[in-house]
C-alpha atoms as a PDB file:
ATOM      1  CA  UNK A   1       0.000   0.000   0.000  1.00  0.00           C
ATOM      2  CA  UNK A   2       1.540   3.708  -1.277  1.00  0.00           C
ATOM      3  CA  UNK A   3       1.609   5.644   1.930  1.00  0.00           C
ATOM      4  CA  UNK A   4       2.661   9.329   0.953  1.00  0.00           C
ATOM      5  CA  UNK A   5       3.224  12.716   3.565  1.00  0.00           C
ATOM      6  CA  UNK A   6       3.885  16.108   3.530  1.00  0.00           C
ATOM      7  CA  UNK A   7       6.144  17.527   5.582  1.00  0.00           C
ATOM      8  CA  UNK A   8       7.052  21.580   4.856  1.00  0.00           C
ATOM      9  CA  UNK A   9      10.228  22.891   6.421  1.00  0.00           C
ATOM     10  CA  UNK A  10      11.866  26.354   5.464  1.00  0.00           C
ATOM     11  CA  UNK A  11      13.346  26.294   1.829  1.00  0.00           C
ATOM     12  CA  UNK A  12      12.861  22.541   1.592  1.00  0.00           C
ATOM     13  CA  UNK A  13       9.626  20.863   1.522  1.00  0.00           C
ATOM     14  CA  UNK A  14       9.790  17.198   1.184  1.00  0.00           C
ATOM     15  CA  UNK A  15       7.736  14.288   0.727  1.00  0.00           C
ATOM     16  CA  UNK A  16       7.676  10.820   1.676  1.00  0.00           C
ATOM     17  CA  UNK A  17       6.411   7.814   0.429  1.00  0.00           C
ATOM     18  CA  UNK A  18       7.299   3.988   0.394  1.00  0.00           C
ATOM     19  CA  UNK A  19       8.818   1.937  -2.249  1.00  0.00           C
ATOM     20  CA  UNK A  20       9.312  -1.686  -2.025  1.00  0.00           C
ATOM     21  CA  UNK A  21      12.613  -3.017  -2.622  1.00  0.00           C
ATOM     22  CA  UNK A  22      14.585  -6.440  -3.378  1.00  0.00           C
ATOM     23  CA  UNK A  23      15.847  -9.120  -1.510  1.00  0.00           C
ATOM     24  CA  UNK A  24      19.842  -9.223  -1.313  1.00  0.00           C
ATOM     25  CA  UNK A  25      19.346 -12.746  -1.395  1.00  0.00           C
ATOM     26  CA  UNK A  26      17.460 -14.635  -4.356  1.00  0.00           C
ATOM     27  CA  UNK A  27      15.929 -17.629  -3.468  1.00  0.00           C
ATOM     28  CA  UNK A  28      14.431 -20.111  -5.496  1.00  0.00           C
ATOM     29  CA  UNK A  29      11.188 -19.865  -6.645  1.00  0.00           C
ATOM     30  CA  UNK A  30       9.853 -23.096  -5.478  1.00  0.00           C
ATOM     31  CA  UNK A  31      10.764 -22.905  -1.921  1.00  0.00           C
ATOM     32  CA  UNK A  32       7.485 -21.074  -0.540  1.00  0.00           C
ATOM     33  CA  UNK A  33       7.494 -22.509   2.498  1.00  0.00           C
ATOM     34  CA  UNK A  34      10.187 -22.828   5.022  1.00  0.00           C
ATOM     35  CA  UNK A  35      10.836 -24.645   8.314  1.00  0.00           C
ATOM     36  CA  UNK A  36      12.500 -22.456  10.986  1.00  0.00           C
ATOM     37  CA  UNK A  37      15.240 -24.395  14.043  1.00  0.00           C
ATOM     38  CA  UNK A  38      16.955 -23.450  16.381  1.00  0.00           C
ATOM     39  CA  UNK A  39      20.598 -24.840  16.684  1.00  0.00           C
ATOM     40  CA  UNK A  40      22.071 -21.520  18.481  1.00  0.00           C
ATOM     41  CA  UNK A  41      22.023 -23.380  21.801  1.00  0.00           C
ATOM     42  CA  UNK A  42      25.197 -24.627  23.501  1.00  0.00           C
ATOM     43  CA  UNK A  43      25.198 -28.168  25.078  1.00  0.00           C
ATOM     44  CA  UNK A  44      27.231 -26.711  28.309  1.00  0.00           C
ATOM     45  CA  UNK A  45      24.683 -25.826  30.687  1.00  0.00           C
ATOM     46  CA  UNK A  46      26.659 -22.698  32.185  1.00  0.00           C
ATOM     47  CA  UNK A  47      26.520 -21.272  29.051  1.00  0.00           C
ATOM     48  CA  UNK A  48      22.656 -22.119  28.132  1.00  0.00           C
ATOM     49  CA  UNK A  49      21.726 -20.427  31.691  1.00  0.00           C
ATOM     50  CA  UNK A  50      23.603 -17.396  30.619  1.00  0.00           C
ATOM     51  CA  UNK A  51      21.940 -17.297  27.681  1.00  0.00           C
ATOM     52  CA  UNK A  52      18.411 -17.404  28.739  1.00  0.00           C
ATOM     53  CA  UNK A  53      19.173 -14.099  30.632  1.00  0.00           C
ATOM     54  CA  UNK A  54      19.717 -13.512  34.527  1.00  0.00           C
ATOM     55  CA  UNK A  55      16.564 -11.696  34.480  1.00  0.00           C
ATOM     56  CA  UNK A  56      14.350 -14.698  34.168  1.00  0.00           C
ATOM     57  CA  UNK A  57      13.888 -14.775  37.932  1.00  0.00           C
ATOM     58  CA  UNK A  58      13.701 -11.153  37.924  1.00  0.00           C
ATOM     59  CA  UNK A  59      11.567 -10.058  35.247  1.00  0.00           C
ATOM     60  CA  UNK A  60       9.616 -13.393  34.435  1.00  0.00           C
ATOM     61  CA  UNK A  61      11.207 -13.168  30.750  1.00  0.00           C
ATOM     62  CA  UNK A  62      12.209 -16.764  30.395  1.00  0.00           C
ATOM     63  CA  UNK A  63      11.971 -17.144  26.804  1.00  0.00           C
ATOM     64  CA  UNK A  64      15.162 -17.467  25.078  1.00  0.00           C
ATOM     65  CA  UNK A  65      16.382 -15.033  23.211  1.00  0.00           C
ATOM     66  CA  UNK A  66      17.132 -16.491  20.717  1.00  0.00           C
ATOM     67  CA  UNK A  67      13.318 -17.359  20.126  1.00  0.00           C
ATOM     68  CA  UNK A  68      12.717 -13.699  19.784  1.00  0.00           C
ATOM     69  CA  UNK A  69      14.903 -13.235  17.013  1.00  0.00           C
ATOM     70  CA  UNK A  70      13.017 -15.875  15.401  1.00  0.00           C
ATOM     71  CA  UNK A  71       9.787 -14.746  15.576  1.00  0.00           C
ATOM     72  CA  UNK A  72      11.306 -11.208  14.338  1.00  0.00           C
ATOM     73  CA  UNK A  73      12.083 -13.524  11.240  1.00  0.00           C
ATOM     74  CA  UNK A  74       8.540 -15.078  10.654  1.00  0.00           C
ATOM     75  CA  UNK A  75       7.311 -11.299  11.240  1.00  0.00           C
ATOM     76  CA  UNK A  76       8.889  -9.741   9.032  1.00  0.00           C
ATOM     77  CA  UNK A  77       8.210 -13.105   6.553  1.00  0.00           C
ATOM     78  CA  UNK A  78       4.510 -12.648   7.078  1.00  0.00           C
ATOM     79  CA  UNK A  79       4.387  -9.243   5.040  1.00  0.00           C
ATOM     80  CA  UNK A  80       5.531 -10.791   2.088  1.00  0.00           C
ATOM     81  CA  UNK A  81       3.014 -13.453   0.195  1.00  0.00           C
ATOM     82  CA  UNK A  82       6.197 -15.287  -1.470  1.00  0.00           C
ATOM     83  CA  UNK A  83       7.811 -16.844   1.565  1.00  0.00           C
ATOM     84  CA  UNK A  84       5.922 -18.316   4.676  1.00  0.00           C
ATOM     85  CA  UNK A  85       6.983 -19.972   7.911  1.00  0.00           C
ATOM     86  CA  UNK A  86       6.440 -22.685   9.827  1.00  0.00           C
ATOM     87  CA  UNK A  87       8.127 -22.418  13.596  1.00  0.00           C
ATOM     88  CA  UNK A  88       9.023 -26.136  14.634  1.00  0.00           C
ATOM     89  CA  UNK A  89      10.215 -25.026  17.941  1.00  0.00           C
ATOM     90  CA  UNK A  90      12.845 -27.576  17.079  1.00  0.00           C
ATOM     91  CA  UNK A  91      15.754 -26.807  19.525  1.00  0.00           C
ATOM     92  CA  UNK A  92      18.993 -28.551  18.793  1.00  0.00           C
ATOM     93  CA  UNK A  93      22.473 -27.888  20.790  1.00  0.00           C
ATOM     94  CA  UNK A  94      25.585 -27.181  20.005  1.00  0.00           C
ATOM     95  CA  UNK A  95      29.090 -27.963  21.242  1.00  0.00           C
ATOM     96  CA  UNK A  96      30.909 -24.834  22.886  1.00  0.00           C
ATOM     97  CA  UNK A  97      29.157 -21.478  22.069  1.00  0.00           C
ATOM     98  CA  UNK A  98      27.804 -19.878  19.461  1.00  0.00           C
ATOM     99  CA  UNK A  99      30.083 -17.562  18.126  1.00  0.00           C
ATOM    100  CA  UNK A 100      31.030 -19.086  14.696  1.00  0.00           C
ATOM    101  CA  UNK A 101      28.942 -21.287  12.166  1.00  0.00           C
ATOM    102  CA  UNK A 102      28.945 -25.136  13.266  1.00  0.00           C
ATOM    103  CA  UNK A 103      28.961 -28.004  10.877  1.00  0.00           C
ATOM    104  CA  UNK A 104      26.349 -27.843   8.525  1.00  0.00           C
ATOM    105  CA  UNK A 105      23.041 -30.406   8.958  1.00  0.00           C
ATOM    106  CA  UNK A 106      23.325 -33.313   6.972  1.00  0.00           C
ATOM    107  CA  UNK A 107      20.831 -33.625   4.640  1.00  0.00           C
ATOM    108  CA  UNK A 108      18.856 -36.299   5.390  1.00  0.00           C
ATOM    109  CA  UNK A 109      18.417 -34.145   8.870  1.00  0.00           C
ATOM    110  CA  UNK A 110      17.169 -31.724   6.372  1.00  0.00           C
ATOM    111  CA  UNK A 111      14.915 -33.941   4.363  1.00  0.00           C
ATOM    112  CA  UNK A 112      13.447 -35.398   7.711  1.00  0.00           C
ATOM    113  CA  UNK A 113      12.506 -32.100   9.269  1.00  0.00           C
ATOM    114  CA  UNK A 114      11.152 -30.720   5.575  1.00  0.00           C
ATOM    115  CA  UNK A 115       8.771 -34.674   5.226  1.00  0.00           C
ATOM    116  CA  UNK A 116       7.728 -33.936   8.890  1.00  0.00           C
ATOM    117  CA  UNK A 117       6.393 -30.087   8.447  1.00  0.00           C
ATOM    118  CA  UNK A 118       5.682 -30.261   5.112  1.00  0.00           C
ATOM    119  CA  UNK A 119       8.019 -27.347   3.556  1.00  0.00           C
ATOM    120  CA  UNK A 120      10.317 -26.730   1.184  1.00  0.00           C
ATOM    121  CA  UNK A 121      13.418 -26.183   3.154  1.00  0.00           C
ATOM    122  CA  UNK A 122      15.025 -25.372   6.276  1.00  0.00           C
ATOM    123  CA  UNK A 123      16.106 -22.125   7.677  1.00  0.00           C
ATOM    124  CA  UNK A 124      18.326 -22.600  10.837  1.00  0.00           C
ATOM    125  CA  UNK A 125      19.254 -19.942  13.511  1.00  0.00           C
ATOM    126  CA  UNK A 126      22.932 -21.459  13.806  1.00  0.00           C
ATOM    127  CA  UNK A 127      24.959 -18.642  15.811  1.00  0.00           C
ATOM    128  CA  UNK A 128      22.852 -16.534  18.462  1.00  0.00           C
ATOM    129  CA  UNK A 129      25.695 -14.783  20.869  1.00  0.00           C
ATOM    130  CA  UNK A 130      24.476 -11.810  23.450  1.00  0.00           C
ATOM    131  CA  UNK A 131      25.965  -8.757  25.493  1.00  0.00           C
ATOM    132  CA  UNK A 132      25.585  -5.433  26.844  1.00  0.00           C
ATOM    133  CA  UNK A 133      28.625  -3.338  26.677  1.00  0.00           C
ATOM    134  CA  UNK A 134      28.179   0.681  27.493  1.00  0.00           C
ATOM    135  CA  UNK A 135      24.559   0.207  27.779  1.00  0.00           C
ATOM    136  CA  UNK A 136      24.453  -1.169  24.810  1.00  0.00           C
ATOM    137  CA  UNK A 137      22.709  -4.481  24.057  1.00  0.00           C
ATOM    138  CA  UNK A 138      24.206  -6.100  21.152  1.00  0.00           C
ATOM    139  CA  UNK A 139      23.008  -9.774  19.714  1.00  0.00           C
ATOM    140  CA  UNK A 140      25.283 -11.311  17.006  1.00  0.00           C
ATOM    141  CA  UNK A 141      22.951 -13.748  14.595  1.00  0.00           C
ATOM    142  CA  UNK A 142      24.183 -16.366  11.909  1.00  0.00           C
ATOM    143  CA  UNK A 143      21.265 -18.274   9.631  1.00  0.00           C
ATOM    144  CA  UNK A 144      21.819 -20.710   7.248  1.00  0.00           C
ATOM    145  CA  UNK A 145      18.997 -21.498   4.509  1.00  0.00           C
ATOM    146  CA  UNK A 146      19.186 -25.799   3.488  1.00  0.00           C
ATOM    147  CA  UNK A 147      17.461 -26.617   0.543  1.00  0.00           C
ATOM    148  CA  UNK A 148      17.321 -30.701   0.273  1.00  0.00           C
ATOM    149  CA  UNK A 149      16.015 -30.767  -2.901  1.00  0.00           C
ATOM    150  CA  UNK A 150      19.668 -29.642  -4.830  1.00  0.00           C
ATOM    151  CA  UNK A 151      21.323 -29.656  -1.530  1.00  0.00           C
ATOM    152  CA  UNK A 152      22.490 -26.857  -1.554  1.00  0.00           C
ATOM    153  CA  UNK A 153      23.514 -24.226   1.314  1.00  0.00           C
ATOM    154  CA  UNK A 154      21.226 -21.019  -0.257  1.00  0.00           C
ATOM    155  CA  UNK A 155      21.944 -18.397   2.295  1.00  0.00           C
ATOM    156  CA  UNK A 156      25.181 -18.379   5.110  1.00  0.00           C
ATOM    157  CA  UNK A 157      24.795 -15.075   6.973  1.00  0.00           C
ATOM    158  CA  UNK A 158      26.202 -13.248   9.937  1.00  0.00           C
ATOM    159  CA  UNK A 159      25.801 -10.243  11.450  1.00  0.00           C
ATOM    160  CA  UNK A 160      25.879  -7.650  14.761  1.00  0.00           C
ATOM    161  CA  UNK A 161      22.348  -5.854  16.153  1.00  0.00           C
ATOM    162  CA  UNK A 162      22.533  -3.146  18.704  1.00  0.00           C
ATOM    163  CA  UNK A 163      20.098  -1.250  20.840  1.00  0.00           C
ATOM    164  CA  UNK A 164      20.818   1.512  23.535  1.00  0.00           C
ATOM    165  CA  UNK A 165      19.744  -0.304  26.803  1.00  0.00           C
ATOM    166  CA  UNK A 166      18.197   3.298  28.239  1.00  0.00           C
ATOM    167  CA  UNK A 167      19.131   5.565  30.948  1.00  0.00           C
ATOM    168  CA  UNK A 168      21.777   4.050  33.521  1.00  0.00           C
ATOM    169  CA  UNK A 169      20.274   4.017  36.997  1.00  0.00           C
ATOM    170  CA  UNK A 170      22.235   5.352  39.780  1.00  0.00           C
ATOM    171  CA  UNK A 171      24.927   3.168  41.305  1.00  0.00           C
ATOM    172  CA  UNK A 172      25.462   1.964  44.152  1.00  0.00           C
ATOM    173  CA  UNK A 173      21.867   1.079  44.864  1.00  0.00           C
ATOM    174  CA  UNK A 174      20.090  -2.658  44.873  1.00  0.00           C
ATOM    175  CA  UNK A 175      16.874  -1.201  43.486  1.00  0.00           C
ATOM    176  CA  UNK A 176      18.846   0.644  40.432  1.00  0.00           C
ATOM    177  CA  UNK A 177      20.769  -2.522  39.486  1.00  0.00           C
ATOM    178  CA  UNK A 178      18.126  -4.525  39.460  1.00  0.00           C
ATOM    179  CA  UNK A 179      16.471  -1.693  37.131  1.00  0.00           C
ATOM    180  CA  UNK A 180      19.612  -1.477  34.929  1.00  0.00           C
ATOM    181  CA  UNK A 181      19.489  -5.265  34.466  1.00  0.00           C
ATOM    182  CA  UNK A 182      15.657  -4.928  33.760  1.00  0.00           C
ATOM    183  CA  UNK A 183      16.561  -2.255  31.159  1.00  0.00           C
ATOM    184  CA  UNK A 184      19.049  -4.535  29.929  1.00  0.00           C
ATOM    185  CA  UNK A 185      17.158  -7.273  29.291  1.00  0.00           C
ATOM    186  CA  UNK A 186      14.617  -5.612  27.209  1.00  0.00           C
ATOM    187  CA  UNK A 187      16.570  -4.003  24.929  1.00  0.00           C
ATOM    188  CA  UNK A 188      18.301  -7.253  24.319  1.00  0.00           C
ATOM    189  CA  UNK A 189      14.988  -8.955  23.582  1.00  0.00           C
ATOM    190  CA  UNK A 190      14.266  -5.597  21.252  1.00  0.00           C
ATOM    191  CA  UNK A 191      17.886  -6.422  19.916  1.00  0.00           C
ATOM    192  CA  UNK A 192      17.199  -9.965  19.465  1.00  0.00           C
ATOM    193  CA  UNK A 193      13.633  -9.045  17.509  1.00  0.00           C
ATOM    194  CA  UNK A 194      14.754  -6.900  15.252  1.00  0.00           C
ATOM    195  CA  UNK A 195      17.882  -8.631  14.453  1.00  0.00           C
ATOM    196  CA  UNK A 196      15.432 -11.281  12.930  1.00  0.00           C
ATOM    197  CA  UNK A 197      13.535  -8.749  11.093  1.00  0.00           C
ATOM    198  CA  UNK A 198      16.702  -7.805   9.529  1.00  0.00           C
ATOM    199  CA  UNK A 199      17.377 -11.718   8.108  1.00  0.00           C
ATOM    200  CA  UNK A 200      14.095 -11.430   7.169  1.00  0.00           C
ATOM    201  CA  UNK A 201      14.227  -8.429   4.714  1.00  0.00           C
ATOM    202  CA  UNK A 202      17.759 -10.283   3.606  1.00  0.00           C
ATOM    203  CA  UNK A 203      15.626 -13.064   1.909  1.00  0.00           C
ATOM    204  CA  UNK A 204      12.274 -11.111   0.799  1.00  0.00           C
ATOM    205  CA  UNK A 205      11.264  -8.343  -0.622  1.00  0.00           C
ATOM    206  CA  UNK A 206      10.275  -5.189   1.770  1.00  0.00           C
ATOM    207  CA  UNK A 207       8.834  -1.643   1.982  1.00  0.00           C
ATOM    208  CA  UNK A 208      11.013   1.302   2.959  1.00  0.00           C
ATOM    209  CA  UNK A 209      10.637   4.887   3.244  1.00  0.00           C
ATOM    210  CA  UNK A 210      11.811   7.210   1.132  1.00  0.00           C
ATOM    211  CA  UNK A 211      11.600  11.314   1.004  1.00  0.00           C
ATOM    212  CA  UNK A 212      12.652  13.712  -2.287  1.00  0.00           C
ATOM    213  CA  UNK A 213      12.477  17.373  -1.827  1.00  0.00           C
ATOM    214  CA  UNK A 214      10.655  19.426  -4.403  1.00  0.00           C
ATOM    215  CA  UNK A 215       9.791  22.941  -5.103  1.00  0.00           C
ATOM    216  CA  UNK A 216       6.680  24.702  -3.506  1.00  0.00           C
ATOM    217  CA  UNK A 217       6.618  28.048  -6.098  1.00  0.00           C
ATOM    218  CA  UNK A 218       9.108  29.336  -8.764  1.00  0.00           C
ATOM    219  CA  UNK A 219       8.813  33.347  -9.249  1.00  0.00           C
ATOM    220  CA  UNK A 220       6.012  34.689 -10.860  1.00  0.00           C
ATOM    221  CA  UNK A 221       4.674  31.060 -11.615  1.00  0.00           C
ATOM    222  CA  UNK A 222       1.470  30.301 -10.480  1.00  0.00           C
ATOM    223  CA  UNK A 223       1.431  26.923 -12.495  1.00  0.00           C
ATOM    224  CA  UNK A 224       4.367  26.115  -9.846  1.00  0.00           C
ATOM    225  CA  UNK A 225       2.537  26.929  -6.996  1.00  0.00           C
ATOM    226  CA  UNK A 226      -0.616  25.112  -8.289  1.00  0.00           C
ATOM    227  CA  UNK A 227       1.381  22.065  -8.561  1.00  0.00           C
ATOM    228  CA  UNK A 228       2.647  21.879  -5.670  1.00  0.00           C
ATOM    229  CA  UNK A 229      -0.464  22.507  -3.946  1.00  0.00           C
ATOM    230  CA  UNK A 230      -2.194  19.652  -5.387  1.00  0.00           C
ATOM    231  CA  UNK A 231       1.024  17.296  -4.582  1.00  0.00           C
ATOM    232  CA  UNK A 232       0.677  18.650  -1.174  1.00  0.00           C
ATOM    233  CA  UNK A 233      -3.277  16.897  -1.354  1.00  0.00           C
ATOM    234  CA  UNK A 234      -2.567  13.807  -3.502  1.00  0.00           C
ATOM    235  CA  UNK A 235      -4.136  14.970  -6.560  1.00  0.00           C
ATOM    236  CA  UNK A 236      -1.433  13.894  -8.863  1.00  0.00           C
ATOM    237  CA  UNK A 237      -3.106  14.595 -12.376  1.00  0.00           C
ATOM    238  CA  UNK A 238      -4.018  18.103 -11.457  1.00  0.00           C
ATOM    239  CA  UNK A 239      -0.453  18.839 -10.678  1.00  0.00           C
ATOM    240  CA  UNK A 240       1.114  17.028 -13.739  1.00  0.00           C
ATOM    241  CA  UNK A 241      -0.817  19.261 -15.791  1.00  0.00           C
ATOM    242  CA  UNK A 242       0.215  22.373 -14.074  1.00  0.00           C
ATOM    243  CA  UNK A 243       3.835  20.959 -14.110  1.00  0.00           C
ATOM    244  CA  UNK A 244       3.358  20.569 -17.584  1.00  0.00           C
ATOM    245  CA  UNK A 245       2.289  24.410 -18.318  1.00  0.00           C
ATOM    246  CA  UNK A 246       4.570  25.417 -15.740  1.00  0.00           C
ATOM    247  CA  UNK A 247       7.543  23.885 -18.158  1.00  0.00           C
ATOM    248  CA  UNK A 248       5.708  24.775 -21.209  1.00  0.00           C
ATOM    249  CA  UNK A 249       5.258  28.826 -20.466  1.00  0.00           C
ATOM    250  CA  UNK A 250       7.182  29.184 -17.614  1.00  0.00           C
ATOM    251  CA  UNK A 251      10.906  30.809 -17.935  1.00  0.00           C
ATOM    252  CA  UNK A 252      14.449  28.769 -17.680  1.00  0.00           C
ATOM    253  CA  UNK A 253      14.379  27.794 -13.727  1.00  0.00           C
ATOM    254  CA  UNK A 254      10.929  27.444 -13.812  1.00  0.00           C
ATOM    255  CA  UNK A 255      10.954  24.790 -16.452  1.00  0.00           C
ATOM    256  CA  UNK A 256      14.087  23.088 -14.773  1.00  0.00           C
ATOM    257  CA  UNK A 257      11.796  22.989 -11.597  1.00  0.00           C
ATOM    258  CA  UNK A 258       8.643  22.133 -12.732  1.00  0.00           C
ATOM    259  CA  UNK A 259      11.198  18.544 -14.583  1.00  0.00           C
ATOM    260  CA  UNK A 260      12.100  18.336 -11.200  1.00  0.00           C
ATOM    261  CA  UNK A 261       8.465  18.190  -9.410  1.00  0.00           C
ATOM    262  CA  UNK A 262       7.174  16.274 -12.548  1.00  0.00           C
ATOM    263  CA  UNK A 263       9.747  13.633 -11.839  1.00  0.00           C
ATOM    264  CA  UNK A 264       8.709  13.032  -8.401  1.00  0.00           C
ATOM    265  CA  UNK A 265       5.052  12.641  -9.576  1.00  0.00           C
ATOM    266  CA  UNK A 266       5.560  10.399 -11.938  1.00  0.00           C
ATOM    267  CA  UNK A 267       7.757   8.305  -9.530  1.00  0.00           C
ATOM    268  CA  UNK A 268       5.012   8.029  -6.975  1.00  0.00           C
ATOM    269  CA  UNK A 269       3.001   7.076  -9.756  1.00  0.00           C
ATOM    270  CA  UNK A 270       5.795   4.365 -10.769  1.00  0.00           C
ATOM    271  CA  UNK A 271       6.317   5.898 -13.911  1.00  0.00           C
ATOM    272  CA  UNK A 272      10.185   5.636 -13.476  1.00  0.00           C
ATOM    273  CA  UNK A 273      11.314   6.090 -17.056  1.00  0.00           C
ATOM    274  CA  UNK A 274       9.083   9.231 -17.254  1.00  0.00           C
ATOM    275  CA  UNK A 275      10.517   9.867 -14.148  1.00  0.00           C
ATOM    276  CA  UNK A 276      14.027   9.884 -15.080  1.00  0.00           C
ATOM    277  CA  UNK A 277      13.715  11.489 -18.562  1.00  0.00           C
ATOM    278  CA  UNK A 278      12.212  14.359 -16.373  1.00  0.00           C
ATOM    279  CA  UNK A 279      14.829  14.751 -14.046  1.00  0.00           C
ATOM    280  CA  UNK A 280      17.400  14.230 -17.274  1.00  0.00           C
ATOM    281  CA  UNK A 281      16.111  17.268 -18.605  1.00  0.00           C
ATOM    282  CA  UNK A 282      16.003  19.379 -15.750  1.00  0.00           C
ATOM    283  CA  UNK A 283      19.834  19.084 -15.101  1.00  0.00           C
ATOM    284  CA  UNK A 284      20.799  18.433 -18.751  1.00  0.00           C
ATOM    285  CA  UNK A 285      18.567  21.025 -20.157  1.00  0.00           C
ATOM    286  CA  UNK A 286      17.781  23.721 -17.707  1.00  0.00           C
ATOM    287  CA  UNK A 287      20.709  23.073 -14.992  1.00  0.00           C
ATOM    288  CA  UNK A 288      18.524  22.455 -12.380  1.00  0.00           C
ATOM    289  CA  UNK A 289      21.346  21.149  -9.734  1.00  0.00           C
ATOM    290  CA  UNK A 290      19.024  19.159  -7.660  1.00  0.00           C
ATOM    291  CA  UNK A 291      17.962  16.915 -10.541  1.00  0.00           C
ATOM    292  CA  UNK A 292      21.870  15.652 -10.657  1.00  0.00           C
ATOM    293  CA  UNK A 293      21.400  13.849  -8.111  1.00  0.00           C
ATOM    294  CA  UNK A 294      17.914  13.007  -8.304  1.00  0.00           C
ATOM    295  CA  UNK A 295      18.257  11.336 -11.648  1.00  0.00           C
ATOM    296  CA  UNK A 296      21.267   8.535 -10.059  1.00  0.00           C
ATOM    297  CA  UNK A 297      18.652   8.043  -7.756  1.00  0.00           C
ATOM    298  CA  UNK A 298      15.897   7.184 -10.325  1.00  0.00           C
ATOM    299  CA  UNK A 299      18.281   5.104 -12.442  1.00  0.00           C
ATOM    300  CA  UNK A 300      19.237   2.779  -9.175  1.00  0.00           C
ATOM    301  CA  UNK A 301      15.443   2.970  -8.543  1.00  0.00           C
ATOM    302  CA  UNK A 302      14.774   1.597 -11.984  1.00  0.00           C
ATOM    303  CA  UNK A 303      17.239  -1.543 -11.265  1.00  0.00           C
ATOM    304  CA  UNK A 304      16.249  -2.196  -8.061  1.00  0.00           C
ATOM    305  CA  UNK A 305      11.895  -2.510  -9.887  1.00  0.00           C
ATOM    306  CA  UNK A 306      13.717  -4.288 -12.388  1.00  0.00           C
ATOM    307  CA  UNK A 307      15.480  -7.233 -10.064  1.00  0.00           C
ATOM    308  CA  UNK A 308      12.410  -7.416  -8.179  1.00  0.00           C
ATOM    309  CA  UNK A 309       9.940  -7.873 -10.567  1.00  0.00           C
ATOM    310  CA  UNK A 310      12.345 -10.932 -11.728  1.00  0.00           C
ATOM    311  CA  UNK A 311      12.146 -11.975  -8.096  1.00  0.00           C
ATOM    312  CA  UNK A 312       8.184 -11.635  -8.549  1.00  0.00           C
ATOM    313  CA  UNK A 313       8.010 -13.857 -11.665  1.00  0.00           C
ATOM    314  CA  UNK A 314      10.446 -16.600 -11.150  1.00  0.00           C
END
């Protein structure tokens, strides 16, 4: 859904809308449905206490958190119609902890677990390491995507998430340590959530927010004030035509601006090549500055629609 706002500052009005973008990672198109494991969990018991968090008898938070970061996976899964989840709750240990990739599953592990839930193949939360470190809480996460049918690792990826823990309590006080570690422990299950989210948007397509600044009025133009005025409600064929007069009657900069705004209309409109012939002829013709750099961003725009819709149809 195209979600578009106004927001007017001095000299710069800008709007914002979303755009969806690609996966970095292309998978397959018949693997729709994938079975999620755990194998993050260390077989010494020290360690696996650690890891559930001190604040389990504190806070009442005894969920791993390494099951957060899963479920910030199958979140940010669910917004997308090409890829869906199944959580096993399959929980497998590890020796030592989980700071590097371990020896891959052997397939028929993989085949069994695929038979048994009925997907396509498995995607396995392999390293899941925690800390807070200047009240910072900081997860590292490793996945690894298994696909029996070629057998074939598809995705082997690891990476750091950090969240500000909050405001340090006092020291030397029971009650504000207990709050720090309370603190602590949330933003580390924040951490651990979004750091899933982020696999997530590896492997599937997602929506972002974007913003391009445009021009509210060009001197003695009231085609480029009419424009913008009706970008400013939404009404994008009332202010393509005034765009249009604007660069048809208007004077040098006035044209170049009017490209500029006409651009960004046709954009949200997903016109892209109109888009960046637009912007093209604002800076090539007129020497509009802004349209420079406007028109790299079209052309990487125009790619990035490109890859996905390949990701769509395969």
């Amino acid at each position: 859904m195209l979600f578009i706002s106004m927001f007017i500052l001095l000299g710069s009005p800008t709007i914002y809308f979303d755009v969806m973008v690609p996966a970095a990672v292309d998978l397959p198109s018949d693997i729709k449905l994938v079975a999620v494991i755990d194998r993050s969990q260390s077989d010494n018991n020290v360690v696996n206490v650690l890891e559930k968090g001190l604040l389990s008898t504190l806070s009442g938070k005894g969920d791993r958190l390494s099951k957060h970061c899963i479920d910030g996976v199958a979140g940010q899964l669910s917004k997308n119609q090409d890829i869906s989840t199944v959580i096993t709750g399959i929980v497998e240990k590890r020796p030592g902890t989980a700071l590097d990739f371990p020896k891959p599953l052997i397939w028929e592990e993989v085949q069994r677990i695929c038979n048994e839930y009925k997907t396509d193949a498995v995607m396995s939360l392999e390293i899941f390491s925690r800390q807070v470190i200047d009240n910072v809480a900081e997860v590292k996460v490793g996945f690894r995507i298994y696909d029996p049918k070629n057998k074939m690792i598809l995705d082997e990826f690891q990476y750091f998430h950090g969240i500000k823990a909050g405001v340090v309590p006092s020291e030397g006080q029971p009650e504000a340590i207990v709050s720090n570690l309370i603190n602590s422990d949330d933003a580390l299950i924040n951490a651990s959530f979004v750091a899933g989210t982020i696999y997530g948007k590896r492997i599937s397509p997602f929506w972002i927010r974007v913003n391009r600044k445009y021009y509210k009025r060009s001197k003695r133009d009231p085609q480029m004030a009419e424009g913008a005025r009706m970008m400013e409600v939404n009404n994008w064929d009332a202010a393509e035509q005034a765009f249009l007069q604007a660069i048809e009657n208007g004077h040098r900069k006035t044209k170049g601006k009017a490209l500029h705004n006409l651009a960004i209309v046709y954009e949200i409109n997903g016109n892209l090549d109109q888009a960046f012939a637009c912007a093209q002829d604002a800076w090539g013709k007129y020497g509009n500055k802004a349209s420079r750099e406007y028109s790299g961003i079209l052309q990487y725009r125009i790619n990035e629609v490109n890859l996905l819709r390949n990701q769509q149809e395969n």
